[in-house]
Protein backbone atom coordinates (compact mmCIF):
# COMPACT_ATOMS: atom_id res chain seq x y z
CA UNK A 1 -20.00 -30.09 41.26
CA UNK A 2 -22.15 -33.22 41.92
CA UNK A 3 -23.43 -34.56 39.02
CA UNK A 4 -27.09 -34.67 40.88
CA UNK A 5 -26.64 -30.82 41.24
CA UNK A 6 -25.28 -30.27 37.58
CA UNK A 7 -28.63 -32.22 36.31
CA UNK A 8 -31.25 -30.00 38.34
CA UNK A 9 -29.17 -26.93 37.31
CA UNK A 10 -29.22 -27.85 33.34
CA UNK A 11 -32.90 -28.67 33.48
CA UNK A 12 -33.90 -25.43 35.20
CA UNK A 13 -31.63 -23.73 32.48
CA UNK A 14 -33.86 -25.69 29.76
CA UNK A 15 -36.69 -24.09 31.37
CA UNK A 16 -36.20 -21.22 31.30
CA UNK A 17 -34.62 -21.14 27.66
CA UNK A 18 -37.26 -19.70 25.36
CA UNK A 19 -37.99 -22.39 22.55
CA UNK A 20 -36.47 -22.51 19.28
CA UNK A 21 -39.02 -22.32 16.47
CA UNK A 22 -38.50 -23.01 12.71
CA UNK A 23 -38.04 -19.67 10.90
CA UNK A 24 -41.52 -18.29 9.08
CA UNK A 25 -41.07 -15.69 6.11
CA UNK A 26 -43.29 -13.01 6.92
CA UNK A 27 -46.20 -12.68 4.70
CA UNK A 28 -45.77 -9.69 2.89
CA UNK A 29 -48.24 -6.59 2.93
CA UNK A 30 -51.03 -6.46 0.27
CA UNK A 31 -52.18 -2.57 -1.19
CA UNK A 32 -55.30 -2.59 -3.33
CA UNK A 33 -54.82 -0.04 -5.84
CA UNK A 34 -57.54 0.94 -8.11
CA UNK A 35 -56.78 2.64 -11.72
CA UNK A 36 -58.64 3.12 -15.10
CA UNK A 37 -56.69 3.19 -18.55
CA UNK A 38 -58.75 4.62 -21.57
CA UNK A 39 -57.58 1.60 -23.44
CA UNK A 40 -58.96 -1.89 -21.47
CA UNK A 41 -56.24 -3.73 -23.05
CA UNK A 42 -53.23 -1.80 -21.16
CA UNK A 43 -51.54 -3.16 -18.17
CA UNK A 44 -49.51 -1.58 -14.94
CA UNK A 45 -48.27 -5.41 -14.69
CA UNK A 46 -44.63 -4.71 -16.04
CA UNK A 47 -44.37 -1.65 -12.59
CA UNK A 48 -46.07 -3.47 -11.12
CA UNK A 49 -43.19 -6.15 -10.78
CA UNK A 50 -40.41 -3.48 -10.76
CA UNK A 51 -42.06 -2.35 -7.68
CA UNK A 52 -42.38 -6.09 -5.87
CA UNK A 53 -38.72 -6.61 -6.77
CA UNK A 54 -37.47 -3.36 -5.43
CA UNK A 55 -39.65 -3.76 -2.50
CA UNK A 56 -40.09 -7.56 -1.32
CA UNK A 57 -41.70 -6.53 1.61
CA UNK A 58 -45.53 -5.22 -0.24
CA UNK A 59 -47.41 -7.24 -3.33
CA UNK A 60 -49.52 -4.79 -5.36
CA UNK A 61 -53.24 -5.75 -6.21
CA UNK A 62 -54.04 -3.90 -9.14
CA UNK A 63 -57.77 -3.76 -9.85
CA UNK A 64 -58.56 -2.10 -13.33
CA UNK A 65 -62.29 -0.31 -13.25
CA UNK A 66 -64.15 0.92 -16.16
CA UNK A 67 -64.21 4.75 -16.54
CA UNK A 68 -67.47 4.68 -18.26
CA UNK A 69 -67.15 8.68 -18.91
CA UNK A 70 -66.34 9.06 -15.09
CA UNK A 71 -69.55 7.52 -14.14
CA UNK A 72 -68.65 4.02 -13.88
CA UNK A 73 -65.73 4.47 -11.77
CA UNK A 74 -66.35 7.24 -9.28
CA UNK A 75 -69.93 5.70 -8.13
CA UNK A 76 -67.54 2.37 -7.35
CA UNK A 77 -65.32 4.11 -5.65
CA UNK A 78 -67.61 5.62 -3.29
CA UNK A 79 -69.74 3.00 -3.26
CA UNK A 80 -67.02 0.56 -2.15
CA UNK A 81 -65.63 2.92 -0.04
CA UNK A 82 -68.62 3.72 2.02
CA UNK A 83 -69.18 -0.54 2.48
CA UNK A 84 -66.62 -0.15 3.86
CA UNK A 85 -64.41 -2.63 1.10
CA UNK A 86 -62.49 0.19 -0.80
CA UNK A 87 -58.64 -0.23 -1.82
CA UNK A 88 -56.09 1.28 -0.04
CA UNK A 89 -55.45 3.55 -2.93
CA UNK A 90 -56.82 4.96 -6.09
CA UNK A 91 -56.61 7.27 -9.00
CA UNK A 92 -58.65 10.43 -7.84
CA UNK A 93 -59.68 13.93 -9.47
CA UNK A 94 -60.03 16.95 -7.81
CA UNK A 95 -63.40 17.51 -8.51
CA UNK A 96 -64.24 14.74 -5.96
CA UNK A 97 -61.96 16.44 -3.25
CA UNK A 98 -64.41 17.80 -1.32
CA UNK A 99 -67.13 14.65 -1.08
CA UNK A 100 -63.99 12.49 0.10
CA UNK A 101 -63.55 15.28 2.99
CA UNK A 102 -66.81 15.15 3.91
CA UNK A 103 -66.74 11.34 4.50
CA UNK A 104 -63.40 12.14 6.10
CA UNK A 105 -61.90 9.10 3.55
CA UNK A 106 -58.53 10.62 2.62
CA UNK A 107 -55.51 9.96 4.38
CA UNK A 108 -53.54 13.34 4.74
CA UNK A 109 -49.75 12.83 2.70
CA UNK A 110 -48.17 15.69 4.18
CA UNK A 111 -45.57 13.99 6.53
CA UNK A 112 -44.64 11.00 3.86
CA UNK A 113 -44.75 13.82 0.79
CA UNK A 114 -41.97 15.96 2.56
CA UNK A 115 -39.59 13.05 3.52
CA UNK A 116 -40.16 11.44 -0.38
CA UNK A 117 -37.46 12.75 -2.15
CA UNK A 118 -39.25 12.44 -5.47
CA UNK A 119 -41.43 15.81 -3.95
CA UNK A 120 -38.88 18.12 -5.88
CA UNK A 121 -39.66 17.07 -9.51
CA UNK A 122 -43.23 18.25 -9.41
CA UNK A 123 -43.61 22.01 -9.89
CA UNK A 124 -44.90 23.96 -6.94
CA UNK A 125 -48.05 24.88 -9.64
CA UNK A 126 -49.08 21.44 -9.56
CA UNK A 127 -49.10 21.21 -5.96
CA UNK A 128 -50.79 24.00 -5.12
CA UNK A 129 -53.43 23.55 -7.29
CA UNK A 130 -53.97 19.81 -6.09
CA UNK A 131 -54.04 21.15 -2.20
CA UNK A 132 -56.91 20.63 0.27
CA UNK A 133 -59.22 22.98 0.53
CA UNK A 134 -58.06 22.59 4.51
CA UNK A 135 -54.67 23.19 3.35
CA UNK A 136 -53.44 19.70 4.00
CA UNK A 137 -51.72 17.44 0.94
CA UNK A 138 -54.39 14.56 0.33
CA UNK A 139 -53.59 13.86 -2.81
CA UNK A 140 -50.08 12.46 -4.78
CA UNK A 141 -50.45 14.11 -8.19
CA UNK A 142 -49.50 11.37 -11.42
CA UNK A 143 -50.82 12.89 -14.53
CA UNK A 144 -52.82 15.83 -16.50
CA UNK A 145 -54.28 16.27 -19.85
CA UNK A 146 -56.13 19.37 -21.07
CA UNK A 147 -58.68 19.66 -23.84
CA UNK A 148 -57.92 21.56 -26.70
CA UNK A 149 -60.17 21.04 -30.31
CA UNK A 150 -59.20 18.73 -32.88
CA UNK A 151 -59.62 19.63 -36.32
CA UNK A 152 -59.09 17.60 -39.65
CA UNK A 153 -56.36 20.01 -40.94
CA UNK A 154 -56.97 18.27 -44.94
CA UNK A 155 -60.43 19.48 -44.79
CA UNK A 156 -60.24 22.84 -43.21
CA UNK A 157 -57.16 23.68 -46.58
CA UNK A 158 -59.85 22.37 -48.87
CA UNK A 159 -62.75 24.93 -47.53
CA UNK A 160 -60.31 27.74 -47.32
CA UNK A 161 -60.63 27.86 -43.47
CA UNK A 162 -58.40 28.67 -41.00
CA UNK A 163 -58.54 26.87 -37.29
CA UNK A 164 -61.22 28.36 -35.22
CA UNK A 165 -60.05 31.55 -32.60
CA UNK A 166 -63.13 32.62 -31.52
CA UNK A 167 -66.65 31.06 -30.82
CA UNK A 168 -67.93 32.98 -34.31
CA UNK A 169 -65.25 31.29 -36.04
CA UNK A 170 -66.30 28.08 -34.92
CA UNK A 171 -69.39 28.21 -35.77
CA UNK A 172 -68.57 29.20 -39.35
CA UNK A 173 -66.11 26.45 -39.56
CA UNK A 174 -68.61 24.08 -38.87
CA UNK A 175 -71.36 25.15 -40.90
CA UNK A 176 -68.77 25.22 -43.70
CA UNK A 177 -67.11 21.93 -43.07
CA UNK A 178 -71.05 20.46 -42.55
CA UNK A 179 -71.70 18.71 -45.80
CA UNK A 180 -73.51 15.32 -47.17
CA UNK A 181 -72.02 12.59 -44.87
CA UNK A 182 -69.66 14.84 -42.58
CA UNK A 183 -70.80 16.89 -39.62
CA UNK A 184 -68.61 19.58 -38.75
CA UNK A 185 -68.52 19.10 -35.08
CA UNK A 186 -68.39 15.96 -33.17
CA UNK A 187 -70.08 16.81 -30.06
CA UNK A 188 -70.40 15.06 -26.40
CA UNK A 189 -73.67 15.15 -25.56
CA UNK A 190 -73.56 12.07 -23.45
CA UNK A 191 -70.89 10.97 -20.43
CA UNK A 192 -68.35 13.10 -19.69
CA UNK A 193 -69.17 15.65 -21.87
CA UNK A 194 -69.32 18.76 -19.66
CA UNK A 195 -65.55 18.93 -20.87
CA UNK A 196 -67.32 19.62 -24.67
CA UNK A 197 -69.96 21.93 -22.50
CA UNK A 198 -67.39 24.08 -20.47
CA UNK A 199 -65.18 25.95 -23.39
CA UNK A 200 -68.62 27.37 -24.71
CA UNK A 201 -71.12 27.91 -21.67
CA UNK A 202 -68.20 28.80 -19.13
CA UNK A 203 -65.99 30.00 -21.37
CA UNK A 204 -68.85 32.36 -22.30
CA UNK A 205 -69.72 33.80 -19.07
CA UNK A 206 -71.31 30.91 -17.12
CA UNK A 207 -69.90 30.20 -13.50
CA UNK A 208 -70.41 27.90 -10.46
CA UNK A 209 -70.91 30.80 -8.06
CA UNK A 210 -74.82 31.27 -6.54
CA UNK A 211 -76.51 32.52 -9.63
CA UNK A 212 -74.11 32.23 -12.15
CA UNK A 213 -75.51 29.50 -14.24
CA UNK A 214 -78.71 31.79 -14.57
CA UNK A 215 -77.47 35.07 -15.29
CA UNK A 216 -78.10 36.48 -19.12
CA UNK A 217 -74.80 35.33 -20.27
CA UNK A 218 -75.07 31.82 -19.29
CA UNK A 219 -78.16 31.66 -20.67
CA UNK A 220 -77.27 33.22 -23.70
CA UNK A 221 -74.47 30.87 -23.58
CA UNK A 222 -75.75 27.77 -23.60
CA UNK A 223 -78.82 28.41 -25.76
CA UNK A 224 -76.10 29.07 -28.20
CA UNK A 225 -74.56 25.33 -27.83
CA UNK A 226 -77.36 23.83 -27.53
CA UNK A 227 -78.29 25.29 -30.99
CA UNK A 228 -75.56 23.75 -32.34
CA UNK A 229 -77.76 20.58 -32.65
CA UNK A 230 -81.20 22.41 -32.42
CA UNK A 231 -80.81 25.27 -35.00
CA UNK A 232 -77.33 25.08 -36.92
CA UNK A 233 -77.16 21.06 -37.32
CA UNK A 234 -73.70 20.90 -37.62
CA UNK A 235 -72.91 17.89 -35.30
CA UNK A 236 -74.12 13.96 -35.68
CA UNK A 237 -77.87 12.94 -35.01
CA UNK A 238 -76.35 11.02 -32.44
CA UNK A 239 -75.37 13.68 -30.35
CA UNK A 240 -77.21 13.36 -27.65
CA UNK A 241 -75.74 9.96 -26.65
CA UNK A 242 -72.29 10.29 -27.73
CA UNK A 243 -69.73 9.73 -25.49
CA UNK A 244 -65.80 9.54 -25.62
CA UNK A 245 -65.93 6.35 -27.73
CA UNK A 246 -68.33 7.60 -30.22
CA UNK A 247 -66.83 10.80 -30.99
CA UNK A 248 -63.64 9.73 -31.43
CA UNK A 249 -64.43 6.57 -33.59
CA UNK A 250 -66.57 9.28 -35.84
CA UNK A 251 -63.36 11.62 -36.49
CA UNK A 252 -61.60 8.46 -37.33
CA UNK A 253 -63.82 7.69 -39.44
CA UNK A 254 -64.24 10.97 -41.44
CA UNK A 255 -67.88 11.47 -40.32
CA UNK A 256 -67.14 14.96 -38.46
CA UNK A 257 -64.42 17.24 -38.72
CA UNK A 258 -64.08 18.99 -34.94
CA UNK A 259 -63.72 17.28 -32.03
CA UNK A 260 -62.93 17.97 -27.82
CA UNK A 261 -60.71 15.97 -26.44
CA UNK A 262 -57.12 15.45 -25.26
CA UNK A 263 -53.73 14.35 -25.85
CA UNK A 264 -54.66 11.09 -24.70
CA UNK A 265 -56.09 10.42 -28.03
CA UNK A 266 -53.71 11.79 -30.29
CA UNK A 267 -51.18 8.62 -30.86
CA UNK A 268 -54.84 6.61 -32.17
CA UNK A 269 -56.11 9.54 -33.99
CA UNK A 270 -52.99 10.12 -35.48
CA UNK A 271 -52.90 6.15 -36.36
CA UNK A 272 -55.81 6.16 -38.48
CA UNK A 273 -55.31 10.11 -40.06
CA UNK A 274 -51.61 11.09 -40.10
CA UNK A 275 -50.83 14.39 -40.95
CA UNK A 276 -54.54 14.94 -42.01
CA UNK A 277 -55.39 15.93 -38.37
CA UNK A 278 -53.88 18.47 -35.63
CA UNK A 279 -55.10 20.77 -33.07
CA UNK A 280 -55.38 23.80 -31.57
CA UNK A 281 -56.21 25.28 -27.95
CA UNK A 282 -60.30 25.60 -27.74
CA UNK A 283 -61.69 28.48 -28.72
CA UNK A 284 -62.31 31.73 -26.69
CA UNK A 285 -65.83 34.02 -26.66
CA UNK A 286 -65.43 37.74 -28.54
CA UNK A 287 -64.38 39.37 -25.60
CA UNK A 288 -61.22 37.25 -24.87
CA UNK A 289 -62.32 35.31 -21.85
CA UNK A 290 -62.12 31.63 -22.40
CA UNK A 291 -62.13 27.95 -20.47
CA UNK A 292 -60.69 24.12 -20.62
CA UNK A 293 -60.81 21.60 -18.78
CA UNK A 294 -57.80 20.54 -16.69
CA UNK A 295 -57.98 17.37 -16.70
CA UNK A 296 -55.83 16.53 -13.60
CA UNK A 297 -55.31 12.73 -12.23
CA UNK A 298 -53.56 12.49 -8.85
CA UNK A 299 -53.13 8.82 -6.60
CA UNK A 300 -55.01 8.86 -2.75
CA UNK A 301 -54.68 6.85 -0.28
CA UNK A 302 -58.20 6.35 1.99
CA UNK A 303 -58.26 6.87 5.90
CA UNK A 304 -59.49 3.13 6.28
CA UNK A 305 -56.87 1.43 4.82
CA UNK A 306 -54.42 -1.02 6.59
CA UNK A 307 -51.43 -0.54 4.88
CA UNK A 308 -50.91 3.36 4.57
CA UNK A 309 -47.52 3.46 4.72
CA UNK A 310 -47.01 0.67 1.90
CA UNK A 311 -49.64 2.31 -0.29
CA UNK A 312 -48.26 5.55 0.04
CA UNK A 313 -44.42 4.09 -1.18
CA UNK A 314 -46.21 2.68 -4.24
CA UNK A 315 -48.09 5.95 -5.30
CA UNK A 316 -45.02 7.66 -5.01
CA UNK A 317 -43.03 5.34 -6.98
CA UNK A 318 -45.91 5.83 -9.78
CA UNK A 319 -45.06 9.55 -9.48
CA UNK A 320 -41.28 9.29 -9.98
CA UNK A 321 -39.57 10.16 -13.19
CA UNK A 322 -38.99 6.97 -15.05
CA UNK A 323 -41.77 5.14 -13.74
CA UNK A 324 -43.70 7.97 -14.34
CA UNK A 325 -43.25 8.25 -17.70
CA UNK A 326 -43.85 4.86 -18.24
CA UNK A 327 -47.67 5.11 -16.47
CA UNK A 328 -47.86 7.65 -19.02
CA UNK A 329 -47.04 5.30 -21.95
CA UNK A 330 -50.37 3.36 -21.10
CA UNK A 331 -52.79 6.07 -19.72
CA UNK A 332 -52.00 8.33 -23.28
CA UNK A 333 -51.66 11.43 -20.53
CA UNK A 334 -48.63 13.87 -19.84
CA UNK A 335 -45.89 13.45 -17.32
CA UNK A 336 -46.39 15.33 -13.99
CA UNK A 337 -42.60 15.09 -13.28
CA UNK A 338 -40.58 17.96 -14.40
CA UNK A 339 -37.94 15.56 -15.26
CA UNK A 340 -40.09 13.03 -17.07
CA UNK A 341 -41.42 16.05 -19.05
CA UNK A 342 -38.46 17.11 -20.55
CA UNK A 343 -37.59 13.55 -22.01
CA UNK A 344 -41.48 13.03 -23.20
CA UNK A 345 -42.16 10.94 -26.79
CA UNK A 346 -45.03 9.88 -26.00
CA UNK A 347 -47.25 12.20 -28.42
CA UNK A 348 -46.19 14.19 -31.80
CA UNK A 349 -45.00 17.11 -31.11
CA UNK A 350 -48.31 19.41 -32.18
CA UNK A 351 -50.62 17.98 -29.55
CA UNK A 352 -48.07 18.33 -26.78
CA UNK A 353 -47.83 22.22 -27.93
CA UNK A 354 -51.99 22.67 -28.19
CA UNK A 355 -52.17 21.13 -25.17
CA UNK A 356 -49.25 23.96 -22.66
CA UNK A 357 -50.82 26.37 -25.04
CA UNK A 358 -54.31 26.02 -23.30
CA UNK A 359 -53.07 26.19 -19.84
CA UNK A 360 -53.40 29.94 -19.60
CA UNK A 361 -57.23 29.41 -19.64
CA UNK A 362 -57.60 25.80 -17.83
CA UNK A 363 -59.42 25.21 -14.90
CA UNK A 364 -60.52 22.19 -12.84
CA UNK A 365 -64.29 21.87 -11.86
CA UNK A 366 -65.23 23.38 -8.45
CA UNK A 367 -63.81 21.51 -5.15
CA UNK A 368 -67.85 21.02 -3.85
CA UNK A 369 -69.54 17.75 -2.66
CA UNK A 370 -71.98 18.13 -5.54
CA UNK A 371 -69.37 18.32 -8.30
CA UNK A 372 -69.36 14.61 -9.01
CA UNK A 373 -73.04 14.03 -8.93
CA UNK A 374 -73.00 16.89 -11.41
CA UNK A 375 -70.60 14.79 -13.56
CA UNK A 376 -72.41 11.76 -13.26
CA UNK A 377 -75.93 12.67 -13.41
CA UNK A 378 -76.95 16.34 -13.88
CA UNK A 379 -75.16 17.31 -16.30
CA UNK A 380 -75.53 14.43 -19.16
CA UNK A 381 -79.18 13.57 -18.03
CA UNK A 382 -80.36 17.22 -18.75
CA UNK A 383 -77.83 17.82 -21.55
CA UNK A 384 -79.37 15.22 -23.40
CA UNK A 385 -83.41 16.25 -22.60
CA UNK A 386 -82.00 19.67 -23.92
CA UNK A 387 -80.70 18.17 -27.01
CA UNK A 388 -83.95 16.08 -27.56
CA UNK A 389 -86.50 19.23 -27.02
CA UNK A 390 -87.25 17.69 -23.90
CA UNK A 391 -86.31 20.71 -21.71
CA UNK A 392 -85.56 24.33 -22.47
CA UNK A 393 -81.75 25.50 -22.96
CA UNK A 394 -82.78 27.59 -19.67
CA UNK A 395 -84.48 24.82 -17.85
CA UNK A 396 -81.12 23.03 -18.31
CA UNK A 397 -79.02 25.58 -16.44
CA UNK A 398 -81.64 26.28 -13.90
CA UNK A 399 -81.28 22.63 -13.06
CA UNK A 400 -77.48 23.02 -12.67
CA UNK A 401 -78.12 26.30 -10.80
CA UNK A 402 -80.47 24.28 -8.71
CA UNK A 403 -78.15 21.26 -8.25
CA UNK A 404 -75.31 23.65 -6.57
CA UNK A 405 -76.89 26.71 -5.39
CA UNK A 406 -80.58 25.46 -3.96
């Protein structure tokens, strides 16, 4: 070959050589992930990193949001979501199922769910209960708590009293136990207290169904808590504004001797009373029928997101045993693996029992669009008129009637 010819023939070969370019390390995909922790001061940081390292490929932002009772959080969350800026994901509760359908902001999990191999450990219970109302898997269950009543064991042995079965028992106890300083029952009057509300009023006949916050019963029912405050004056003057941090800081304390709550507050209870304090599943109305709250807490991932895959392998790796149980170290709740359950040390032994021994009669709060306005706003604001003789027991449940049934 002519040199000439071999020069024309190399060049056109240069041509038509795509050009090298210097390698570029791919930038690696970003979830938003939203959370609350009762305590401020507790940080995903250390799963976080376990996650980056095992997956190199997806950096976690992990945005901590004040529950403020519920309120704070959930009117962020839909707030940001309809701006359009929500995360990718986001611990959810089922009561707010069926407002994320109607804005159509849940991704369905069904597909990812039944290829994740971590799908096993978690009881077919749990996943029923956290289906769609469509039948579709939008939610990646993490956690549950249920309430049960606390009760300063030391003080019940001094009065002669034994742990409240029945709502007549209760209401002994804490006339009993309702002396100088020390109110006998600590109750929620302010955020997130429907959870305080629901063992009496819908535990004693009350329901979400057209009509059934205004039948006799539920009337009956919650004139009967309300007088708790009103009539028998067995709970703090500050009931009417108490929320989680105040009732719990008053137990403490030794300034009431009942409270509602869960095991997520048993290791700091137990820090500051020991063996003076244990519980018992909530108690039931004279016929037998009773009601708790199940305090569920599952992981979404929203329709809008960018990076559903990604999100979806980092909600699932919160779900799985060991890291489970971990999330569960800092959020004070119970394991939803089966696995993670058996091995659980996370809260004496007593509160773990009270709190399976309530299950029989735990419920969630309807699946209805209305459900978390209820939480947020109809509920406390007329809870509290009612405890102020503002409004009427009854006015206060034809309001809730109202809010859900027109």
């Amino acid at each position: 070959m002519e040199r000439r010819e071999f020069l024309k023939l190399s060049a056109a070969a240069a041509l038509a050589a795509p050009l090298a370019r210097p390698a570029i390390a791919q930038t690696p995909t970003t979830v938003r992930w939203w959370y609350h922790f009762d305590n401020p001061q507790n940080s995903p940081a250390a799963l976080v990193a376990k996650f980056e390292q095992e997956n190199p490929g997806i950096k976690i932002q992990a945005e901590a949001i004040p529950w403020g009772g519920g309120n704070d959080y959930q009117t962020r969350l839909f707030a940001a979501l309809v701006a359009g800026n929500g995360p990718d994901a986001a611990m959810v509760r089922l009561s707010w199922a069926a407002r994320f359908a109607a804005m159509k902001a849940l991704e369905p999990l069904d597909a990812m769910i039944n290829g994740w191999a971590g799908r096993s450990d978690i009881s077919d219970n749990v996943w029923k209960i956290n289906k769609g109302a469509d039948g579709k898997q939008y939610y990646l269950p993490l956690q549950y708590v249920v309430i049960y009543l606390y009760y300063r064991q030391d003080l019940f042995q001094q009065a002669g009293l034994q742990p409240p079965k029945t709502f007549d028992e209760f209401l002994a106890a804490a006339k009993a136990l309702t002396k100088g300083d020390v109110a006998g029952f600590g109750m929620r009057g302010g955020a997130g207290g429907f959870d305080n509300w629901g063992p009496f009023v819908l535990g004693g006949g009350a329901s979400f169904e057209k009509g059934g916050m205004v039948s006799e019963k539920a009337l009956a029912a919650n004139r009967w808590y309300v007088g708790l405050a009103r009539e028998a004056k067995v709970t703090p003057a500050s009931a009417p504004t108490d929320s989680f941090r105040q009732i719990v800081d008053a137990f403490k304390a030794g300034r009431t001797a009942m409270i509602m709550h869960h095991v997520g507050s048993s290791n700091e209870i137990v820090g500051a009373l020991g063996d003076k304090v244990s519980a018992v599943p909530v108690p039931r109305a004279a016929d037998g029928q009773g009601w708790t709250y199940f305090g569920d807490e599952s992981n979404a991932v929203f329709s809008a997101s960018k990076a559903k895959e990604a999100a979806f392998k980092w909600i699932a790796f919160l779900s799985t045993a060991e890291n489970n149980n971990e999330l569960n170290k800092l959020t004070g709740q119970l394991p939803i693996t089966t696995s993670g359950a058996a091995q659980w040390t996370g809260h004496p032994k007593r509160f773990v029992e009270a709190s399976s021994a309530s299950l029989p009669i735990a419920r969630s709060l309807p699946d209805h669009p209305k459900t978390p306005d209820f939480i947020a706003r109809i509920w406390p604001t007329n809870m509290q008129r009612a405890l102020n003789g503002e409004i009427s027991p009854d006015d206060m449940m034809k309001a809730i009637e109202q809010h859900f049934n027109g």
